[in-house]
N, C-alpha and C. Protein backbone atom coordinates (compact mmCIF):
# COMPACT_ATOMS: atom_id res chain seq x y z
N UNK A 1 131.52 112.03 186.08
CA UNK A 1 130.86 112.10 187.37
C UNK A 1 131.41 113.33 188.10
N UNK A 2 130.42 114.01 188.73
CA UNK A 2 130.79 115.16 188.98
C UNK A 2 130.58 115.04 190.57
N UNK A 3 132.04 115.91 191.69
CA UNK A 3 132.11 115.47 192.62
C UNK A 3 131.05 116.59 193.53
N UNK A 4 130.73 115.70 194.76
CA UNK A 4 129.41 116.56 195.48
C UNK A 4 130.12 117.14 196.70
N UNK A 5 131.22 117.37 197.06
CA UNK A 5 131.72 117.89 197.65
C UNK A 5 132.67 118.72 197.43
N UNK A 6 133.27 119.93 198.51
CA UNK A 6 134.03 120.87 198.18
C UNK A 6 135.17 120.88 199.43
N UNK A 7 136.43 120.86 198.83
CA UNK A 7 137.47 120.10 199.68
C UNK A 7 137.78 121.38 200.64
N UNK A 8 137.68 121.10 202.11
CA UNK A 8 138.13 121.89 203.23
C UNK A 8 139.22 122.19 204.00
N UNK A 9 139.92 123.33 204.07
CA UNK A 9 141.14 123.49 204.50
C UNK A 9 141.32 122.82 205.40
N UNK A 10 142.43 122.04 206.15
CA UNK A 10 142.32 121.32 207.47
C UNK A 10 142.99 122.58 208.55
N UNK A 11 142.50 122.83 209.89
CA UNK A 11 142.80 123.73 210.06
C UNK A 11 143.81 123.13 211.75
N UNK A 12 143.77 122.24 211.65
CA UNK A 12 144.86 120.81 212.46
C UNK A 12 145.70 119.85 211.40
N UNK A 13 146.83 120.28 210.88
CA UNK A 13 147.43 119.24 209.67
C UNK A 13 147.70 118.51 211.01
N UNK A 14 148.39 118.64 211.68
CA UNK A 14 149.36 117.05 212.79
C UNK A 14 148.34 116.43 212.95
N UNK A 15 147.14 116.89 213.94
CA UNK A 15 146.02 115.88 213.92
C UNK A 15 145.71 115.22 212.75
N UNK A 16 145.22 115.30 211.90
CA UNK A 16 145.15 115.27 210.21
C UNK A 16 146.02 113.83 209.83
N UNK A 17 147.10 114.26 210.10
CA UNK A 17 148.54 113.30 209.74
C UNK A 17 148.65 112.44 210.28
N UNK A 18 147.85 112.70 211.88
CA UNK A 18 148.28 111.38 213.32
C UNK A 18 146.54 110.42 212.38
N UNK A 19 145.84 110.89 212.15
CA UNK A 19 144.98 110.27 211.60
C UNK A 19 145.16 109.19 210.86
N UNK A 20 145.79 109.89 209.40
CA UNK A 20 145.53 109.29 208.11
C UNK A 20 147.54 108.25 208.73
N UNK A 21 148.02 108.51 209.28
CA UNK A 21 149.27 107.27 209.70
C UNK A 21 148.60 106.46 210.36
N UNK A 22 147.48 106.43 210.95
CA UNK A 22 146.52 105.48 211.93
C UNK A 22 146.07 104.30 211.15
N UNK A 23 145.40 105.36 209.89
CA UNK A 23 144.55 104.08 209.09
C UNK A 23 144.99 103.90 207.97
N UNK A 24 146.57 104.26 207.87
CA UNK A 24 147.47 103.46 207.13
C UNK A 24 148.11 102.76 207.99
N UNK A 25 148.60 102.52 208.96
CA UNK A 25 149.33 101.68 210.12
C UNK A 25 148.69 100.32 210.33
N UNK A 26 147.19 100.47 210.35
CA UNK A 26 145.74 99.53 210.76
C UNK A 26 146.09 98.46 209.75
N UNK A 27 145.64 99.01 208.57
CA UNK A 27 145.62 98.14 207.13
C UNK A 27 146.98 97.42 206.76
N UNK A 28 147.90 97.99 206.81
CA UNK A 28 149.34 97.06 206.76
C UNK A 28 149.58 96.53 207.65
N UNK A 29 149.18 96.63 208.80
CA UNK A 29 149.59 96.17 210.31
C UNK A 29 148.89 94.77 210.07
N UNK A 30 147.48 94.80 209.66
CA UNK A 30 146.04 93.58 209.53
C UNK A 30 146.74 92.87 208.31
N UNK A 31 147.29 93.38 207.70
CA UNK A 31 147.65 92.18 205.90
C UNK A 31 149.20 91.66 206.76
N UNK A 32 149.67 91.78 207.55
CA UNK A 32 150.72 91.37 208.02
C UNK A 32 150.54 90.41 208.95
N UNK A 33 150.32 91.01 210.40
CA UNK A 33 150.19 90.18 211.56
C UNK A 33 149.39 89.04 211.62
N UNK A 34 148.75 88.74 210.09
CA UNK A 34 147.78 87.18 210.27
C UNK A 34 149.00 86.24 210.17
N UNK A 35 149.70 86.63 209.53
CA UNK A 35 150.41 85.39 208.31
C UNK A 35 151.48 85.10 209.55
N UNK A 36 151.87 84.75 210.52
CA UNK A 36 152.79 83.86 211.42
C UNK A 36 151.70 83.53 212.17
N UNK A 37 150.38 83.92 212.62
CA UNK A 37 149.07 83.24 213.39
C UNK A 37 148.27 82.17 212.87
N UNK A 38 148.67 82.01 211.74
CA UNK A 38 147.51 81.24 210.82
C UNK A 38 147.58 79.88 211.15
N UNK A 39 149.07 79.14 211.63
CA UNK A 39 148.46 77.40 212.51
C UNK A 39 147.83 78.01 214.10
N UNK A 40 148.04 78.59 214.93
CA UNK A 40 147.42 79.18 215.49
C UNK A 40 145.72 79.35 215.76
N UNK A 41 145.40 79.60 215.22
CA UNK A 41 144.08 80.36 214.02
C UNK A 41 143.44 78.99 213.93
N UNK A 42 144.34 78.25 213.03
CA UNK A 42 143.67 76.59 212.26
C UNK A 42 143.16 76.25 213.45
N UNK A 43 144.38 75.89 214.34
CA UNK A 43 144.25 75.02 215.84
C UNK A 43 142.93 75.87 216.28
N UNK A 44 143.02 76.52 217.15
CA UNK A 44 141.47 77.49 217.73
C UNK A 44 140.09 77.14 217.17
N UNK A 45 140.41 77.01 215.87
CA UNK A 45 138.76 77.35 215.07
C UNK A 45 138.86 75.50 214.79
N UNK A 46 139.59 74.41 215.42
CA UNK A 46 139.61 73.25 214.63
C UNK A 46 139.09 73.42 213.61
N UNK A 47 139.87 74.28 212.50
CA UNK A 47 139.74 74.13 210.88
C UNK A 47 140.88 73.70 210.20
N UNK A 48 140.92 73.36 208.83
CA UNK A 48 142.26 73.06 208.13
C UNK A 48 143.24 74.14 207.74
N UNK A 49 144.58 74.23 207.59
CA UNK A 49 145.27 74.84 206.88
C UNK A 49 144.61 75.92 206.13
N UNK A 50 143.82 75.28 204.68
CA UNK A 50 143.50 75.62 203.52
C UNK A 50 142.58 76.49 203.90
N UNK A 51 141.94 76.31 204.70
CA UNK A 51 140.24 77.35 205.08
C UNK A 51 141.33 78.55 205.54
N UNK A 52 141.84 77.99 206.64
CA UNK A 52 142.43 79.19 207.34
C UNK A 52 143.17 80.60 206.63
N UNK A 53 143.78 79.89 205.40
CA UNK A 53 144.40 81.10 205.03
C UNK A 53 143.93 81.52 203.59
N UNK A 54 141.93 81.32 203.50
CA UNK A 54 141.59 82.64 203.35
C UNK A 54 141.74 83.78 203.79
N UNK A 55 141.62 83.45 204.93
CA UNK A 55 141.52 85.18 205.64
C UNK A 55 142.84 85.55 205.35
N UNK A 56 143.68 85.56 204.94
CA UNK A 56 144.75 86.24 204.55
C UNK A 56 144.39 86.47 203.08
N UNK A 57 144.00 85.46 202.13
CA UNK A 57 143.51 85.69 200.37
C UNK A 57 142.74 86.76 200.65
N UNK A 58 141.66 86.20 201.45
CA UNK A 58 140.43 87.55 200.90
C UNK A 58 140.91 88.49 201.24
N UNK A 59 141.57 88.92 202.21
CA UNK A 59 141.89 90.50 202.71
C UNK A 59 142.84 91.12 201.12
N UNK A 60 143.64 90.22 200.57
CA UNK A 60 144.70 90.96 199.94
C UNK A 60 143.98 90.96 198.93
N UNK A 61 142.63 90.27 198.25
CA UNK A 61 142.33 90.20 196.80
C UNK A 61 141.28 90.81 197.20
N UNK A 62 140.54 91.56 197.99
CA UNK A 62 139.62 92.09 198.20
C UNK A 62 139.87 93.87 198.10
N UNK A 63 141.14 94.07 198.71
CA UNK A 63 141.75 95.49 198.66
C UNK A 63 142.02 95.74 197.20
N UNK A 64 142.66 94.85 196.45
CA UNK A 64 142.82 94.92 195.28
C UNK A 64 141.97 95.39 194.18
N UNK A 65 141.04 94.14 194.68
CA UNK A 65 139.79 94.47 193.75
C UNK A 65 138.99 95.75 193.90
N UNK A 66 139.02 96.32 194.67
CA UNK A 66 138.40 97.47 195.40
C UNK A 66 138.92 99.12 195.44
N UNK A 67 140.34 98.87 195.71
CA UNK A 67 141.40 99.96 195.74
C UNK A 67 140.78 101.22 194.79
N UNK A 68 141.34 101.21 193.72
CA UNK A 68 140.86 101.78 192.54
C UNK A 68 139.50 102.59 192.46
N UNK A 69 138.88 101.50 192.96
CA UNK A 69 136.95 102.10 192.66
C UNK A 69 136.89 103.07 194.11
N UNK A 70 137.73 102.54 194.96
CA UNK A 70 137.38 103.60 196.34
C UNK A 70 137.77 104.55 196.43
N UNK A 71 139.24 104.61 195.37
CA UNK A 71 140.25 106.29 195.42
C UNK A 71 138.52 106.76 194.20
N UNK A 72 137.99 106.30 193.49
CA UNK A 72 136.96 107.43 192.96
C UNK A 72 135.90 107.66 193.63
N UNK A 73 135.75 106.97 194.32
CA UNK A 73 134.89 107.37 195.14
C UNK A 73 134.85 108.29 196.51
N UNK A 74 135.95 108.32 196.64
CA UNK A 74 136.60 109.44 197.49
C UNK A 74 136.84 110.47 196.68
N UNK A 75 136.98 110.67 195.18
CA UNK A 75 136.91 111.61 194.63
C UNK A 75 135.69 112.54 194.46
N UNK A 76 134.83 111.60 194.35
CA UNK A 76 133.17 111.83 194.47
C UNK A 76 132.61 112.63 195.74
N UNK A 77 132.63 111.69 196.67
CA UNK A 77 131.92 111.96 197.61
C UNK A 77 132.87 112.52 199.13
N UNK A 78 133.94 112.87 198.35
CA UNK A 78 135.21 113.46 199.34
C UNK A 78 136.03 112.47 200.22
N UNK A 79 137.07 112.91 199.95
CA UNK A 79 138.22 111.93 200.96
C UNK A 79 137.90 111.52 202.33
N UNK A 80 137.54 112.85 203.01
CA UNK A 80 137.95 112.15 204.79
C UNK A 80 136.40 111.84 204.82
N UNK A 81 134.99 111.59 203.81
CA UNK A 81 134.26 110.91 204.40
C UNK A 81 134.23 109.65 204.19
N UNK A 82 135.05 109.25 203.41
CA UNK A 82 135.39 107.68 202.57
C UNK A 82 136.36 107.34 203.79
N UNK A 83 137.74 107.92 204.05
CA UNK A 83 138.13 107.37 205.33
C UNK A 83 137.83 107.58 206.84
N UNK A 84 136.82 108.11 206.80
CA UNK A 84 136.08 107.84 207.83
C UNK A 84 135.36 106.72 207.83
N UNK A 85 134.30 106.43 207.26
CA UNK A 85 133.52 105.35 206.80
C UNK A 85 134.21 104.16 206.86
N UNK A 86 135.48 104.14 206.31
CA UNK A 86 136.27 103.18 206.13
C UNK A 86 136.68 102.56 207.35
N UNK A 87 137.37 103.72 208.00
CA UNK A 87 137.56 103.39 209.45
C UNK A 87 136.69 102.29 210.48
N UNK A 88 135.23 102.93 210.36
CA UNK A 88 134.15 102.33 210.96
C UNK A 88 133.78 101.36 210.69
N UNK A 89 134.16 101.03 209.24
CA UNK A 89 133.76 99.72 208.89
C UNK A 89 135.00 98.55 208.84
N UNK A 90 136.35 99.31 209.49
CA UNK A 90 137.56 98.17 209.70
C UNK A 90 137.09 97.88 211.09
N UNK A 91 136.68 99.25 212.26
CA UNK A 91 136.71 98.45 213.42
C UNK A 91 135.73 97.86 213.42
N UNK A 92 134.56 98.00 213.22
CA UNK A 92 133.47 97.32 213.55
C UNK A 92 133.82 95.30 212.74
N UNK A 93 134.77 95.66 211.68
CA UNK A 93 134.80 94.12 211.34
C UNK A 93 136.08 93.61 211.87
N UNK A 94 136.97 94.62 212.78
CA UNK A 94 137.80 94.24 213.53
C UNK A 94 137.43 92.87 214.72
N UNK A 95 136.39 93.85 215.37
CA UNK A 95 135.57 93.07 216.74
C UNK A 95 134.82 91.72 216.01
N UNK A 96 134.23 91.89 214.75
CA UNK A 96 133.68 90.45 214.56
C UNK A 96 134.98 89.34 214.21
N UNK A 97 136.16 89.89 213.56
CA UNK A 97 137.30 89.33 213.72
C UNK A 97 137.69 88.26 214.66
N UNK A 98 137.45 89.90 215.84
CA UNK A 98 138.24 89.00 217.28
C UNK A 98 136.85 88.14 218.01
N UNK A 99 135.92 88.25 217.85
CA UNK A 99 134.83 87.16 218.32
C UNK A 99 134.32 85.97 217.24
N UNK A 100 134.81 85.85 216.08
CA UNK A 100 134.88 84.76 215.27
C UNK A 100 135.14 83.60 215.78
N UNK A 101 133.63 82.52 215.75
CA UNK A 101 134.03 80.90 216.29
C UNK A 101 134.14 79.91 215.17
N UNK A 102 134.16 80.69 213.78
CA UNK A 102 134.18 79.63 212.98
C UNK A 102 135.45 79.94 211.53
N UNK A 103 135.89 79.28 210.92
CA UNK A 103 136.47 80.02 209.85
C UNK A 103 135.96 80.65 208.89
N UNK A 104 134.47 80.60 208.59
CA UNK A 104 133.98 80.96 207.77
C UNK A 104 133.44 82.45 208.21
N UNK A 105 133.33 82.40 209.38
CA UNK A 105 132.80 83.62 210.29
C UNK A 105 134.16 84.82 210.26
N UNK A 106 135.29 84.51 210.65
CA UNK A 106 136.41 85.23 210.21
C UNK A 106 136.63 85.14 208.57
N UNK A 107 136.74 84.98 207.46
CA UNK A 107 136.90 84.81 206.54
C UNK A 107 136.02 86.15 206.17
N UNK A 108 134.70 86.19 206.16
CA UNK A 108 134.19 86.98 206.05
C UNK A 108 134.14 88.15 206.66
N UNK A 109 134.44 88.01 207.64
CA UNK A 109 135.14 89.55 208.95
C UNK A 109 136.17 90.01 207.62
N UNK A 110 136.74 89.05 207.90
CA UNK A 110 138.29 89.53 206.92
C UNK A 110 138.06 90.43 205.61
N UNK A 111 136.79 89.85 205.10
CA UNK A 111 136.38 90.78 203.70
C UNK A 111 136.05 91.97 203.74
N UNK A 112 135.01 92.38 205.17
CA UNK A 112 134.75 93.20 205.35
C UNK A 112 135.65 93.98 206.28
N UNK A 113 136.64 94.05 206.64
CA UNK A 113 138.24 94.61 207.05
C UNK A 113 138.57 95.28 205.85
N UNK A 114 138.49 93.81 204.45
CA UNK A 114 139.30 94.47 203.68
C UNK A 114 138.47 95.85 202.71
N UNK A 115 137.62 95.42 202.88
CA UNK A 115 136.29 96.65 202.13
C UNK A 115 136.54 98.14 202.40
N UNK A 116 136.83 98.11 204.12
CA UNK A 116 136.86 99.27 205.32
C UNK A 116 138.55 99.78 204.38
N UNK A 117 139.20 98.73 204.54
CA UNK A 117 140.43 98.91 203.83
C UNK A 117 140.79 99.83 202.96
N UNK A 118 139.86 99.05 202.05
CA UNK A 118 140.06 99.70 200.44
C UNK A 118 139.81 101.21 200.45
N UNK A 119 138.89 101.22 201.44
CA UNK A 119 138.44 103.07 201.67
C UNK A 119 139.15 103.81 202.29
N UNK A 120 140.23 102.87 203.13
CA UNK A 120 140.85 104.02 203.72
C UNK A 120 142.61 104.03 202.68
N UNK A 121 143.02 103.10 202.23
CA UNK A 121 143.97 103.68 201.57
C UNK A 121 144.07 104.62 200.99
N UNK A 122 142.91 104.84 199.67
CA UNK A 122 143.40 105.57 199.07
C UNK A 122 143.63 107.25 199.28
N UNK A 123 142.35 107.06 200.71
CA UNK A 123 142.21 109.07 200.70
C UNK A 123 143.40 109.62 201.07
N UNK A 124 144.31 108.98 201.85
CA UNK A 124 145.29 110.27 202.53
C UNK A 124 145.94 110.52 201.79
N UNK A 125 146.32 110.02 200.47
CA UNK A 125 147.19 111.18 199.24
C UNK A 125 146.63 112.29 198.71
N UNK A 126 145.25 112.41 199.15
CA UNK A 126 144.10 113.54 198.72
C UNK A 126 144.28 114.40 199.57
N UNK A 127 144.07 113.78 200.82
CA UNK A 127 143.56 114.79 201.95
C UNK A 127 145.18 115.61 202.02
N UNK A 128 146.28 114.36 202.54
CA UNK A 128 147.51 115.05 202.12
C UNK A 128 148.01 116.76 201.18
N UNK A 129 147.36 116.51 200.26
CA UNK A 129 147.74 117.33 199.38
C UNK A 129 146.77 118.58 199.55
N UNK A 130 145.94 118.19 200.06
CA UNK A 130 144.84 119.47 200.23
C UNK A 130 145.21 119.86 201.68
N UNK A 131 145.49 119.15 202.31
CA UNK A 131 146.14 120.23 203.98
C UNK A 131 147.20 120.58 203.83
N UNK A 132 148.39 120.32 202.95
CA UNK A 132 149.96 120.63 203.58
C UNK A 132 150.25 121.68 202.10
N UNK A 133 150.55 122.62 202.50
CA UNK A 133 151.46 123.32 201.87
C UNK A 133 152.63 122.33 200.70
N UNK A 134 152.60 122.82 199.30
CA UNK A 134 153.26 122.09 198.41
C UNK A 134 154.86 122.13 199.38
N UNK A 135 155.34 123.13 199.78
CA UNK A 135 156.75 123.06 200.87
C UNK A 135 156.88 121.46 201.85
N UNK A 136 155.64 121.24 202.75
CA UNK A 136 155.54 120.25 203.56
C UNK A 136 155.04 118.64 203.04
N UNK A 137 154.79 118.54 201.86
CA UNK A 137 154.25 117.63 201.42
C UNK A 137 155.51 116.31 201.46
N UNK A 138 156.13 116.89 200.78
CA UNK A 138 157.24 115.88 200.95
C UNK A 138 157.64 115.01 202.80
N UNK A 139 157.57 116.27 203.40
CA UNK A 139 157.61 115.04 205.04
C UNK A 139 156.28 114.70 204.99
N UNK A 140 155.11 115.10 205.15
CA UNK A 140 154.02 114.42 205.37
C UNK A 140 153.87 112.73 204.20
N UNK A 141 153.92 113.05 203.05
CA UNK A 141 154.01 111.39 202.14
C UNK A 141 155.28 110.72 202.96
N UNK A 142 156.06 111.14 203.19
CA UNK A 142 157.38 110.56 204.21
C UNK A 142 156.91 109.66 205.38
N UNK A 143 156.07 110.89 206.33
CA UNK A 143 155.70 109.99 207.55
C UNK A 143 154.66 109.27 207.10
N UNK A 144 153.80 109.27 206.48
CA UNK A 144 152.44 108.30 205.77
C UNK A 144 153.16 107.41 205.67
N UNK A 145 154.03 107.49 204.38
CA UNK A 145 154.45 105.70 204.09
C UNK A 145 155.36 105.43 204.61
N UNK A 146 156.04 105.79 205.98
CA UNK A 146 157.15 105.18 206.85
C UNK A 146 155.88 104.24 207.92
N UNK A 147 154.88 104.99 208.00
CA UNK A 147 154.28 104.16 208.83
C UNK A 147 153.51 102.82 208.26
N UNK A 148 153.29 102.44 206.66
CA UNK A 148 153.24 101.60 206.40
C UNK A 148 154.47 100.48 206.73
N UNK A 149 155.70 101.35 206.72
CA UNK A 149 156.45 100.36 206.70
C UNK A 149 157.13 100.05 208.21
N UNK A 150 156.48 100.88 209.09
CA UNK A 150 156.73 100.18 210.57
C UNK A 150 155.56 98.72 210.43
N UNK A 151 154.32 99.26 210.19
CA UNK A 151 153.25 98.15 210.08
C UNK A 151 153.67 96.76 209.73
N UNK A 152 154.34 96.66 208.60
CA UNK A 152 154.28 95.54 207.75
C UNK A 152 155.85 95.10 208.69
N UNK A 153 156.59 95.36 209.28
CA UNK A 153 157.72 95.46 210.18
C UNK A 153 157.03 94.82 211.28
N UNK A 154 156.25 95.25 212.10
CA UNK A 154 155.12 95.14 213.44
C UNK A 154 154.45 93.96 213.48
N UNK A 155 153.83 93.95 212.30
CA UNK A 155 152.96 93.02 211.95
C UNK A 155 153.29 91.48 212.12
N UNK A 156 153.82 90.89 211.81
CA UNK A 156 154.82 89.62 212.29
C UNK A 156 155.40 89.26 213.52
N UNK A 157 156.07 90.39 214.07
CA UNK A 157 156.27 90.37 215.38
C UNK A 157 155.31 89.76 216.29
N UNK A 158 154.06 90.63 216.33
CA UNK A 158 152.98 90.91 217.15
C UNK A 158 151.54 89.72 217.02
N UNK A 159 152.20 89.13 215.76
CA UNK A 159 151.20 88.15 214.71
C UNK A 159 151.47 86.80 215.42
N UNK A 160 153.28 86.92 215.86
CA UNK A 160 153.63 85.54 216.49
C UNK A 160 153.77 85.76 217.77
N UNK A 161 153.43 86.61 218.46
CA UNK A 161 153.39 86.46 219.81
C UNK A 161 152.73 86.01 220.82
């Protein structure tokens, strides 16, 4: 498969970087902060336990299943329009998230979070490498995956509050 795009210098790396730490921050921040809300969650939606923590399954087996096919498809059809797209399609299933009256209604938000997901992980090791100088690469993958790991840090905190 031959790709239909032609990769563009970034001519803002920090902007670039404050980006792609955004919608890596989002996605670890969302697979985190459910899991201390989830009796929470049950109670609200009067649902059981068991329903409830789909939305934690589907998000993590949905990225999974997906991951892979989205880094090629960002190969295809270019990185920052896959995490863009991606983006739009976490917030937009963000808001059905937060207006969910049923579990089945979040459950499915949650899939489509994790869909938005899958698209945005994989690009910023692309885009990464195509804006930063082989010299700078090393801090930029640095601050990328430090901010996964404030997320998944955050996430719990903010999950039980």
């Amino acid at each position: 498969m031959e790709s239909v795009y032609s990769p563009i210098p970034q001519k803002k790396p920090r902007a670039a970087m404050a980006a792609l730490g955004l919608g890596f921050f989002i996605t670890v921040l969302d697979a985190t902060i459910i899991n201390i809300a989830i009796p929470t969650i049950a109670d609200e939606l009067n649902s059981s336990l068991s329903k409830v923590l789909w939305t934690v399954n589907i998000y993590t087996l949905v990225i999974t299943a997906f991951l892979i096919s989205m880094g090629r498809l960002g190969d295809y059809f270019g990185p920052k329009r896959l995490f863009i797209i991606g983006m739009i399609i976490f917030a937009i299933a963000s808001f059905f998230c937060g207006i969910s009256s049923s579990t089945e209604l979040l459950v499915l938000s949650r899939l489509l979070q994790a869909i938005g997901a899958a698209m945005i992980i994989p690009q910023p090791m692309v885009i990464i490498i195509q804006t930063f100088p082989q010299v700078h690469r090393p801090w930029a993958f640095g601050l990328w995956g430090a901010t996964g790991g404030i997320a998944a840090v955050v996430g719990p905190t903010l999950g039980g509050g």
